[in-house]
Protein backbone atom coordinates (compact mmCIF):
# COMPACT_ATOMS: atom_id res chain seq x y z
CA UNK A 1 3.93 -0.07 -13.04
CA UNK A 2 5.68 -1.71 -9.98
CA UNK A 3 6.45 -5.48 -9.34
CA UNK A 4 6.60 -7.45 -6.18
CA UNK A 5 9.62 -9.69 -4.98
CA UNK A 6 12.31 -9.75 -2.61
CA UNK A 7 15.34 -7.46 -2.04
CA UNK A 8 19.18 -8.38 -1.85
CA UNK A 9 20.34 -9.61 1.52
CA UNK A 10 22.64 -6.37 2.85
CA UNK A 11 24.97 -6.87 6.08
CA UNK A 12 22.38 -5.61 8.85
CA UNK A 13 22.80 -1.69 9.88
CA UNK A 14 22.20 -2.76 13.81
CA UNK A 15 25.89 -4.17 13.15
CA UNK A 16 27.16 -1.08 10.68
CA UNK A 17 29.31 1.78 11.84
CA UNK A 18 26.36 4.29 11.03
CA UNK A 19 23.70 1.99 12.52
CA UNK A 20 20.54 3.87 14.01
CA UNK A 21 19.69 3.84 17.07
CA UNK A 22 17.19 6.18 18.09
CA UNK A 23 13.33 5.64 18.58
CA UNK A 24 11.20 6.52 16.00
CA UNK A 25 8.85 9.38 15.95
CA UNK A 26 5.99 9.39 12.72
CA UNK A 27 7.17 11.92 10.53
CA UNK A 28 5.83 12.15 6.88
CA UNK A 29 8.68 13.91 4.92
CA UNK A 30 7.47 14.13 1.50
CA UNK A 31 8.11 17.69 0.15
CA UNK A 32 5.57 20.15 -0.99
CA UNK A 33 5.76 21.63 -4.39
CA UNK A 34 4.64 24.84 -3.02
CA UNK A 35 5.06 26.34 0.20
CA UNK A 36 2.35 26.73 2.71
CA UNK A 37 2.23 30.40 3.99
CA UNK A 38 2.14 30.52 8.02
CA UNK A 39 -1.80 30.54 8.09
CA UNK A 40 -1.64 27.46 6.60
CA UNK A 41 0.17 25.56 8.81
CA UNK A 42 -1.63 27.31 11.86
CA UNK A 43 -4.95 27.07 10.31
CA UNK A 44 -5.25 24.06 8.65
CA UNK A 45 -3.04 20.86 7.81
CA UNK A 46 -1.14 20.87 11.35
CA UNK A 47 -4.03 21.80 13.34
CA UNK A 48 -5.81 18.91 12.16
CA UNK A 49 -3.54 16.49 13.89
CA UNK A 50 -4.05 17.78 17.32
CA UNK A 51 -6.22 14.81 19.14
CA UNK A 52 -9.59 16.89 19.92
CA UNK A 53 -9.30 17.73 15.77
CA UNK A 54 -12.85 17.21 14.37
CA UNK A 55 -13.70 17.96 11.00
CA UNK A 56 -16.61 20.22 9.97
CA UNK A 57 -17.36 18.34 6.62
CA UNK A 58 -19.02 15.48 5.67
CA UNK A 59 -17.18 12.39 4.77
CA UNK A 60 -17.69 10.44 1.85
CA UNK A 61 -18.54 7.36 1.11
CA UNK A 62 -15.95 4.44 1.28
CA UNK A 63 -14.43 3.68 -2.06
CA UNK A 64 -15.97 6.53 -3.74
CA UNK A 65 -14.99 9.98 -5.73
CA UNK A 66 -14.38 12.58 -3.78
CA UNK A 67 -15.94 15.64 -5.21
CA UNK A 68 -16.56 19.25 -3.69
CA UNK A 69 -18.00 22.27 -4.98
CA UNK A 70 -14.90 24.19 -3.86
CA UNK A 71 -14.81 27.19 -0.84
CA UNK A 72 -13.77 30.66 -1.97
CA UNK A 73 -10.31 31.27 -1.81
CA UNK A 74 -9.43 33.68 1.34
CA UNK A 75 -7.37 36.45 0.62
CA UNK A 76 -4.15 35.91 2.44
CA UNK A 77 -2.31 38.51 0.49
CA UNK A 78 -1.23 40.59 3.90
CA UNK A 79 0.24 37.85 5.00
CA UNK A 80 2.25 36.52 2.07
CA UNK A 81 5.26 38.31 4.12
CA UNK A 82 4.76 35.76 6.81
CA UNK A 83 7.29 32.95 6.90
CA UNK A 84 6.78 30.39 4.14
CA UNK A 85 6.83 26.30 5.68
CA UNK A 86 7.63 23.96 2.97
CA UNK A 87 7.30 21.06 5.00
CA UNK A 88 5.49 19.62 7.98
CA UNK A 89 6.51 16.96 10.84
CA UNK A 90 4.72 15.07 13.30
CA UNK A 91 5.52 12.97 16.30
CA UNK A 92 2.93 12.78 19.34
CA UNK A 93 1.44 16.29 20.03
CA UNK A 94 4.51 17.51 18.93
CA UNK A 95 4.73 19.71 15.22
CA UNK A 96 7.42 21.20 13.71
CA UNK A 97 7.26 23.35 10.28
CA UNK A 98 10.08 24.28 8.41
CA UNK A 99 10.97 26.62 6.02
CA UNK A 100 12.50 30.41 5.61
CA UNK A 101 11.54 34.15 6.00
CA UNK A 102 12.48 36.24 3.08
CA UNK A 103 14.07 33.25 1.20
CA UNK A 104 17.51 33.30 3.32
CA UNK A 105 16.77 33.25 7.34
CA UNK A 106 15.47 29.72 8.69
CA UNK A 107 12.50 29.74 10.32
CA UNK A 108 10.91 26.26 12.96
CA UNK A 109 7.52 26.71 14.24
CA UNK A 110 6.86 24.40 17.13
CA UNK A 111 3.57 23.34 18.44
CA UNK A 112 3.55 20.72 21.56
CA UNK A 113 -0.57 20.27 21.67
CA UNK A 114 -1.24 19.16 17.95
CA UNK A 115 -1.39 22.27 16.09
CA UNK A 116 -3.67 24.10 18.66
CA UNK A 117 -1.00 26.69 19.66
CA UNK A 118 2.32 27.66 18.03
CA UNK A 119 5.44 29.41 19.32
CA UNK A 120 8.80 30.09 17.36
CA UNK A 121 11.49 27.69 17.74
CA UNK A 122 14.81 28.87 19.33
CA UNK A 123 17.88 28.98 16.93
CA UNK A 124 21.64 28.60 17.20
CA UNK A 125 24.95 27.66 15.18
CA UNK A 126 27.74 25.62 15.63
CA UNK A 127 28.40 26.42 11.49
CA UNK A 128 28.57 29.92 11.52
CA UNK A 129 25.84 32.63 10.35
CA UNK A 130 22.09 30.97 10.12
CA UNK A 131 21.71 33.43 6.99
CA UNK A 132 21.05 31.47 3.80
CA UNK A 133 20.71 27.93 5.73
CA UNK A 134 17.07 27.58 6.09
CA UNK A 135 15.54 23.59 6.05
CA UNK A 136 13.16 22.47 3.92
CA UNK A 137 12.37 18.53 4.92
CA UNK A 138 12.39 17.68 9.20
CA UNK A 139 11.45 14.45 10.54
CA UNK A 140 11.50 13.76 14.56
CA UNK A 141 9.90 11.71 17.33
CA UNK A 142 11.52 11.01 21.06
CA UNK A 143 15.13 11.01 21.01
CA UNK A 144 15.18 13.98 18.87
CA UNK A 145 14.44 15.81 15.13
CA UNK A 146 16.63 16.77 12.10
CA UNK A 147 15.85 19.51 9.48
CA UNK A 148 17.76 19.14 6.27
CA UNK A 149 18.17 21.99 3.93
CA UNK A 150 20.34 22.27 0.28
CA UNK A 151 23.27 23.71 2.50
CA UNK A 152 21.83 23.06 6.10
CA UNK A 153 21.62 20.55 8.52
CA UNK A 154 19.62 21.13 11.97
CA UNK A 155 19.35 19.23 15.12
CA UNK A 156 16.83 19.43 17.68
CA UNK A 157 16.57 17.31 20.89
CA UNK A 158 12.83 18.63 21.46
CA UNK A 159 12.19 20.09 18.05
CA UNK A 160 11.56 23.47 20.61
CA UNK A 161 15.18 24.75 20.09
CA UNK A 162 17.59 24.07 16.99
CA UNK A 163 21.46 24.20 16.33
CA UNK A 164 22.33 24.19 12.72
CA UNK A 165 24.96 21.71 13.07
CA UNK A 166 26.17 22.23 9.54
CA UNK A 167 26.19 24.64 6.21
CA UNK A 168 27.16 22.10 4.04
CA UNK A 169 24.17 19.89 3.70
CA UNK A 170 24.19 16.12 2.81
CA UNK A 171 23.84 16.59 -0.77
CA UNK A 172 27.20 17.30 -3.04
CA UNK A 173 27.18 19.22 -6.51
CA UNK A 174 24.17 17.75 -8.66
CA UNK A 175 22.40 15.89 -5.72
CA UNK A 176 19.60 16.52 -4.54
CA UNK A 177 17.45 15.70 -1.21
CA UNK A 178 13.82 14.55 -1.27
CA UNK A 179 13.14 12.96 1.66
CA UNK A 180 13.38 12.42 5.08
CA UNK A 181 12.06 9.62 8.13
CA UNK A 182 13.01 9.17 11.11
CA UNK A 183 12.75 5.25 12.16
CA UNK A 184 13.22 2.91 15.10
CA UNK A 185 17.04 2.82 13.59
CA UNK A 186 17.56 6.66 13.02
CA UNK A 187 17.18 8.64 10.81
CA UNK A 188 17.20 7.81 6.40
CA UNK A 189 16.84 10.22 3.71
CA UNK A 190 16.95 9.71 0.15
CA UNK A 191 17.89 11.66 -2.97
CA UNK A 192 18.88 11.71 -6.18
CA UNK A 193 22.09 12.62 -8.57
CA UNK A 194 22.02 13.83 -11.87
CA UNK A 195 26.05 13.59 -11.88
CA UNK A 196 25.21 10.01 -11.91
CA UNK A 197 22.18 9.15 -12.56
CA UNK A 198 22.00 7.05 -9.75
CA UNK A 199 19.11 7.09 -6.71
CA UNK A 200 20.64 7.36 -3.58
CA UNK A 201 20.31 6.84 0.39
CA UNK A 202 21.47 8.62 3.21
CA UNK A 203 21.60 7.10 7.00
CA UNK A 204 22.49 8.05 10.01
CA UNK A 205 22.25 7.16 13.91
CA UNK A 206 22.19 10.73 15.40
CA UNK A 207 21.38 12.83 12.53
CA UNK A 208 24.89 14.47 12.46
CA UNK A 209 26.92 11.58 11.08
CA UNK A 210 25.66 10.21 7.74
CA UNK A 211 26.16 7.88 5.17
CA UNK A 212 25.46 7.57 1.61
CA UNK A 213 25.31 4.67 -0.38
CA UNK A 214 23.64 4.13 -4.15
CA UNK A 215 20.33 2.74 -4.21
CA UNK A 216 21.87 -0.11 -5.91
CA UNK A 217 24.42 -0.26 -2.77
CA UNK A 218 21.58 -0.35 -0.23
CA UNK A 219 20.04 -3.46 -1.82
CA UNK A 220 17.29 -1.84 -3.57
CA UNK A 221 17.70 -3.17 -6.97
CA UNK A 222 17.90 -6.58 -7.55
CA UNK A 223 17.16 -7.47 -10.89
CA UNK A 224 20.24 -7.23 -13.54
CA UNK A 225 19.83 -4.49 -15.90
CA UNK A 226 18.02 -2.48 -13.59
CA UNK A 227 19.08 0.79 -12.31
CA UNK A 228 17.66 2.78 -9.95
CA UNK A 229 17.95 6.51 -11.30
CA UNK A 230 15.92 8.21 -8.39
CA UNK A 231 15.09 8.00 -4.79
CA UNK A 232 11.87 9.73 -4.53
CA UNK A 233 11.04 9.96 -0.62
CA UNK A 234 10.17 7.92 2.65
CA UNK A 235 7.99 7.33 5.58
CA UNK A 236 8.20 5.37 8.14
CA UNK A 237 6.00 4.11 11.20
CA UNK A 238 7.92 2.30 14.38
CA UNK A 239 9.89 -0.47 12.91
CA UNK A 240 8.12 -0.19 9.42
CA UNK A 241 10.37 2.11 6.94
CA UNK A 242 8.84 2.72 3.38
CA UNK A 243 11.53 4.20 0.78
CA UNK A 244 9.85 5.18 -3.28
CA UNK A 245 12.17 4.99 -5.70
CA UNK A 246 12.42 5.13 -9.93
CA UNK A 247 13.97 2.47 -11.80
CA UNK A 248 14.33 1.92 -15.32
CA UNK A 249 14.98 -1.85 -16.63
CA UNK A 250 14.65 -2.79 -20.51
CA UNK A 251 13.68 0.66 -21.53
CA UNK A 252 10.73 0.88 -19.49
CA UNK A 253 10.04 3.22 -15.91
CA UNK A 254 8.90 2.35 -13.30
CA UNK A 255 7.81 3.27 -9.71
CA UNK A 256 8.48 1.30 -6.70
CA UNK A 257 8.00 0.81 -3.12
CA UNK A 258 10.52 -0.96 -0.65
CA UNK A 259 9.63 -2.14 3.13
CA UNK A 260 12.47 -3.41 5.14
CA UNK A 261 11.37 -4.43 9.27
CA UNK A 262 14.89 -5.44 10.34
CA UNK A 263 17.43 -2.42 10.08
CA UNK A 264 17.24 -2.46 6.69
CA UNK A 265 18.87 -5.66 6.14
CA UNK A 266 16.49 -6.75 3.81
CA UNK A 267 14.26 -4.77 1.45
CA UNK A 268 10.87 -6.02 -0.17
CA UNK A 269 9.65 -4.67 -3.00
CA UNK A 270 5.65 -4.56 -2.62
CA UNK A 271 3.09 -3.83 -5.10
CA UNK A 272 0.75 -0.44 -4.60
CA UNK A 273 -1.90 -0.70 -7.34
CA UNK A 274 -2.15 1.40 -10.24
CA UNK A 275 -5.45 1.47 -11.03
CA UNK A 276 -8.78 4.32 -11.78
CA UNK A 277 -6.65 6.33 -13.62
CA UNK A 278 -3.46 6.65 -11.59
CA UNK A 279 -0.30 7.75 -12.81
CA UNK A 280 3.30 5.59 -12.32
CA UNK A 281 4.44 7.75 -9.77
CA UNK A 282 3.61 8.65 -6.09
CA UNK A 283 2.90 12.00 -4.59
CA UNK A 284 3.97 10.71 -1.26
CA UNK A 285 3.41 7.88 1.16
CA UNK A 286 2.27 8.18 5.36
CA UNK A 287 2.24 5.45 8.20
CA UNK A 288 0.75 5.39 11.65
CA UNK A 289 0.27 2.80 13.89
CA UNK A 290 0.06 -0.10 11.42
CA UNK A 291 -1.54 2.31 8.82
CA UNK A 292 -0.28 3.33 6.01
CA UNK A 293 -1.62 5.72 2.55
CA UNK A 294 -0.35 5.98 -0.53
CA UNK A 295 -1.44 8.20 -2.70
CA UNK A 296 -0.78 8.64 -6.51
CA UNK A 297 -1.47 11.28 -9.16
CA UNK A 298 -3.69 10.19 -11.36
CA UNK A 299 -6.26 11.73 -14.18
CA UNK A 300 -10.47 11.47 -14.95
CA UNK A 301 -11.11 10.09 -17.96
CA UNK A 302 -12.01 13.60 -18.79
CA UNK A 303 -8.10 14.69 -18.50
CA UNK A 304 -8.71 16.81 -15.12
CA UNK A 305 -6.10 15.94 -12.28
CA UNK A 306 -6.91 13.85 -9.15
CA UNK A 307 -5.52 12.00 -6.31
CA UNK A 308 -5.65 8.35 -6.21
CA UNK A 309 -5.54 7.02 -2.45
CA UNK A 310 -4.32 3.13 -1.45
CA UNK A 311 -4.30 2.08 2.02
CA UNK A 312 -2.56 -0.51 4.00
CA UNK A 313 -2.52 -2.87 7.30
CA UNK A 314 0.31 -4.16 6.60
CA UNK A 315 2.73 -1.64 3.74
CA UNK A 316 2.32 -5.28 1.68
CA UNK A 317 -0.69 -5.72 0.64
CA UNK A 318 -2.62 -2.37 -0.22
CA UNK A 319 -6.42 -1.64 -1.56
CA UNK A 320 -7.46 0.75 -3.65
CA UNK A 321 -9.75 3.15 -1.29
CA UNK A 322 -11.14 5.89 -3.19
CA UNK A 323 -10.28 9.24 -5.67
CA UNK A 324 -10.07 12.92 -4.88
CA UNK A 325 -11.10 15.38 -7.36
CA UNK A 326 -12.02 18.68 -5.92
CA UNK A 327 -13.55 21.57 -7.41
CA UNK A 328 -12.60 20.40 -10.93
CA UNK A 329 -8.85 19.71 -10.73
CA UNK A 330 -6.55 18.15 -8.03
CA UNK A 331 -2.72 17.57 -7.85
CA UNK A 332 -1.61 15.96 -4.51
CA UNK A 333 1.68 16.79 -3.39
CA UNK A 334 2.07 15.85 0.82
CA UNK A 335 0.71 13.37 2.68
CA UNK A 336 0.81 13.90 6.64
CA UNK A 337 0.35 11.33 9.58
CA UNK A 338 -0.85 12.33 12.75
CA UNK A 339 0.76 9.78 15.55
CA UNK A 340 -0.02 7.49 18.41
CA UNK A 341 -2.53 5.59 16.05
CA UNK A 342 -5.56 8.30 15.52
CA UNK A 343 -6.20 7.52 11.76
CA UNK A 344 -5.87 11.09 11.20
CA UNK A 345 -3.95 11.77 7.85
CA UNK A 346 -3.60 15.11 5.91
CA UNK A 347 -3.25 15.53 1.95
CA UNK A 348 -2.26 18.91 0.63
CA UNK A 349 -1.85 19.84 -2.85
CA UNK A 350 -2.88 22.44 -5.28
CA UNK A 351 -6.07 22.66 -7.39
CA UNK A 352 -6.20 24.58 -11.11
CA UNK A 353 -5.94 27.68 -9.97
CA UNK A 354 -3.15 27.97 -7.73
CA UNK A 355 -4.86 27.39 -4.79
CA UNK A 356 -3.28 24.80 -1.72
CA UNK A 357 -5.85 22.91 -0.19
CA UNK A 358 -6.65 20.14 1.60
CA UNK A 359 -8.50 16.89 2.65
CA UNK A 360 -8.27 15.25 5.76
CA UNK A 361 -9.20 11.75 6.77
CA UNK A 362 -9.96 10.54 10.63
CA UNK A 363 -10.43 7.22 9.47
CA UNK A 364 -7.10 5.71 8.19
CA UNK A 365 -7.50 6.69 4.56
CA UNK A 366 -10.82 5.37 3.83
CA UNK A 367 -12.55 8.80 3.41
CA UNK A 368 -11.52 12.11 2.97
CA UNK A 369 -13.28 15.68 3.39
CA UNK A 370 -11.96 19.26 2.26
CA UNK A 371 -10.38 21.14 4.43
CA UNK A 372 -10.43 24.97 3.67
CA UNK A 373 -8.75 26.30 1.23
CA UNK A 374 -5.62 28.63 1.68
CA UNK A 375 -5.41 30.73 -0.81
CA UNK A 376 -2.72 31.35 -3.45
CA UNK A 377 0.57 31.14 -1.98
CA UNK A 378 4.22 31.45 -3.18
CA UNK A 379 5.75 28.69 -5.30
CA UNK A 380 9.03 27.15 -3.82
């Protein structure tokens, strides 16, 4: 259940110590459950938002179920000792994955044509050893890209060659990171703290200096007895940033989406529809170019799991666009934006047997087709 109305008025961060500067570049930074293996990234999700990307399924129809017969699993096993990404960024033609080899070294793959071709990223240290420092959320565009990791973070001024600027991280004992966008202000990630209970909001101008503030603190909760417990993720698309959050107020929970347009000075809450079965949560939320998805867990009426997709014009008003089932069972986990207005968005997730796969739309959300499937891979 959400609710619509206004945010508090905050003092502007174009006039803050820590306001952000930099240009955005669309980055969806909603982490993955499970990791994609490298042939995952190469083969599928990423490639698909290179421009000259066409799909070789069949669309469906707008506003309707999304149902496939499933394709064989291909057995990847040989290559489960291939770096593991557990997150995606986009900007342009440019792609960066993140994640680690052998659960300790970092590992960036860079592609500057859309997925097509991939090379590994360069890495340094200002902090020390890279050992044990891997990222797990980036977000980027011109001006440059940041990787944050539980005790890492990285800078990039091309996303082609990282410095790991840090071994500390953002997050302090019991916090948590779970998100990451990079705006026309800079860059804003938001968390969580189980000291506290409190959601919380990191920001920053040049990715190396941040601040963090409650969610309560960045004028996200407005109505009294309300407390925001959880800051869930963000996306952003030019001067359009999109935070999820968790709030309970009167014993009841609920999920909600902010929009601010002017450096964050003022927040709107806006309703996303919970509706054909969707759950209260989100599984993540994309923008490009004006576009937006949002896309919700939700469940048949015959308990099996399925996405439920909204899209938007505007990130105010948003329409219910259609379901994804699968083979039988679906759990969505990622949404990805391609950028420069293409309408190409990626959902990944993981079906009931273990399997990641994936449905890609060319048409801003309003239908989807499967992707192949990837196989079993490790969880996170």
């Amino acid at each position: 259940m959400v609710r619509a109305g206004g945010g508090s008025q905050q003092p502007s961060r174009a006039t803050d110590t820590w306001s952000r500067q930099l240009i955005l570049g669309a980055a969806v930074v909603i982490p993955l459950a499970s990791t994609l293996v490298l042939v995952a990234v190469l083969g599928g999700m990423a490639a698909f938002l290179g421009p000259g990307h066409a799909s070789g399924h069949a669309a469906a129809d707008p506003g309707s179920r999304v149902s496939t017969g499933g394709v064989a699993g291909t057995d990847h096993g040989s290559l489960l000792n291939a770096p593991a990404f557990s997150q995606v960024g986009a900007s342009g033609d440019t792609v960066v994955a993140v994640g680690s080899r052998d659960s300790a070294t970092p590992s960036f793959r860079v592609s500057a044509n859309g997925g097509r071709t991939w090379t590994m990223a360069i890495t340094r240290s200002q902090a020390g050893p890279v050992t044990g420092h891997p990222a797990t959320i980036v977000a980027g565009g011109p001006g440059g890209w940041v990787g944050l990791g539980p005790h890492a973070i990285w800078a990039s001024g091309d996303g082609l060659t990282w410095t790991l600027v840090s071994a500390q991280g953002l997050a302090g004992t019991g916090e948590t990171i779970t998100g990451l966008a990079k705006d026309s202000w800079g860059y804003l990630a938001t968390g969580t703290s189980v000291r506290s209970g409190a959601g919380l909001v990191w920001t920053s101008a040049n990715g190396l200096n941040w601040r963090e503030r409650t969610a309560a603190q960045f004028g996200l909760a407005d109505d009294p007895g309300e407390r925001v417990f959880a800051m869930t993720g963000a996306a952003s698309d030019w001067n359009v940033t999109l935070v999820v959050g968790s709030a309970r107020k009167d014993g009841k929970v609920c999920s909600y989406v902010w929009r601010s347009l002017d450096d964050g000075a003022f927040w709107r809450t806006v309703v996303v529809p919970q509706t054909n079965g969707a759950g209260w949560g989100f599984a993540g939320l994309a923008g490009d170019a004006g576009h937006f998805i949002a896309v919700r867990p939700g469940v048949t009426s015959s308990g099996q799991a399925e996405a439920v997709v909204y899209t938007s014009d505007d990130a105010v008003n948003w329409h219910f666009a259609t379901t994804i089932l699968g083979s039988g069972d679906f759990t969505p986990q990622q949404v990805t934006a391609g950028s420069g207005g293409t309408g190409r968005f990626v959902l990944t997730g993981h079906d009931s047997r273990g399997r990641t796969v994936a449905y890609t739309s060319t048409d801003n959300g309003a239908t989807w087709a499967h992707s192949d499937d990837f196989g079993v891979v490790p969880s996170a």
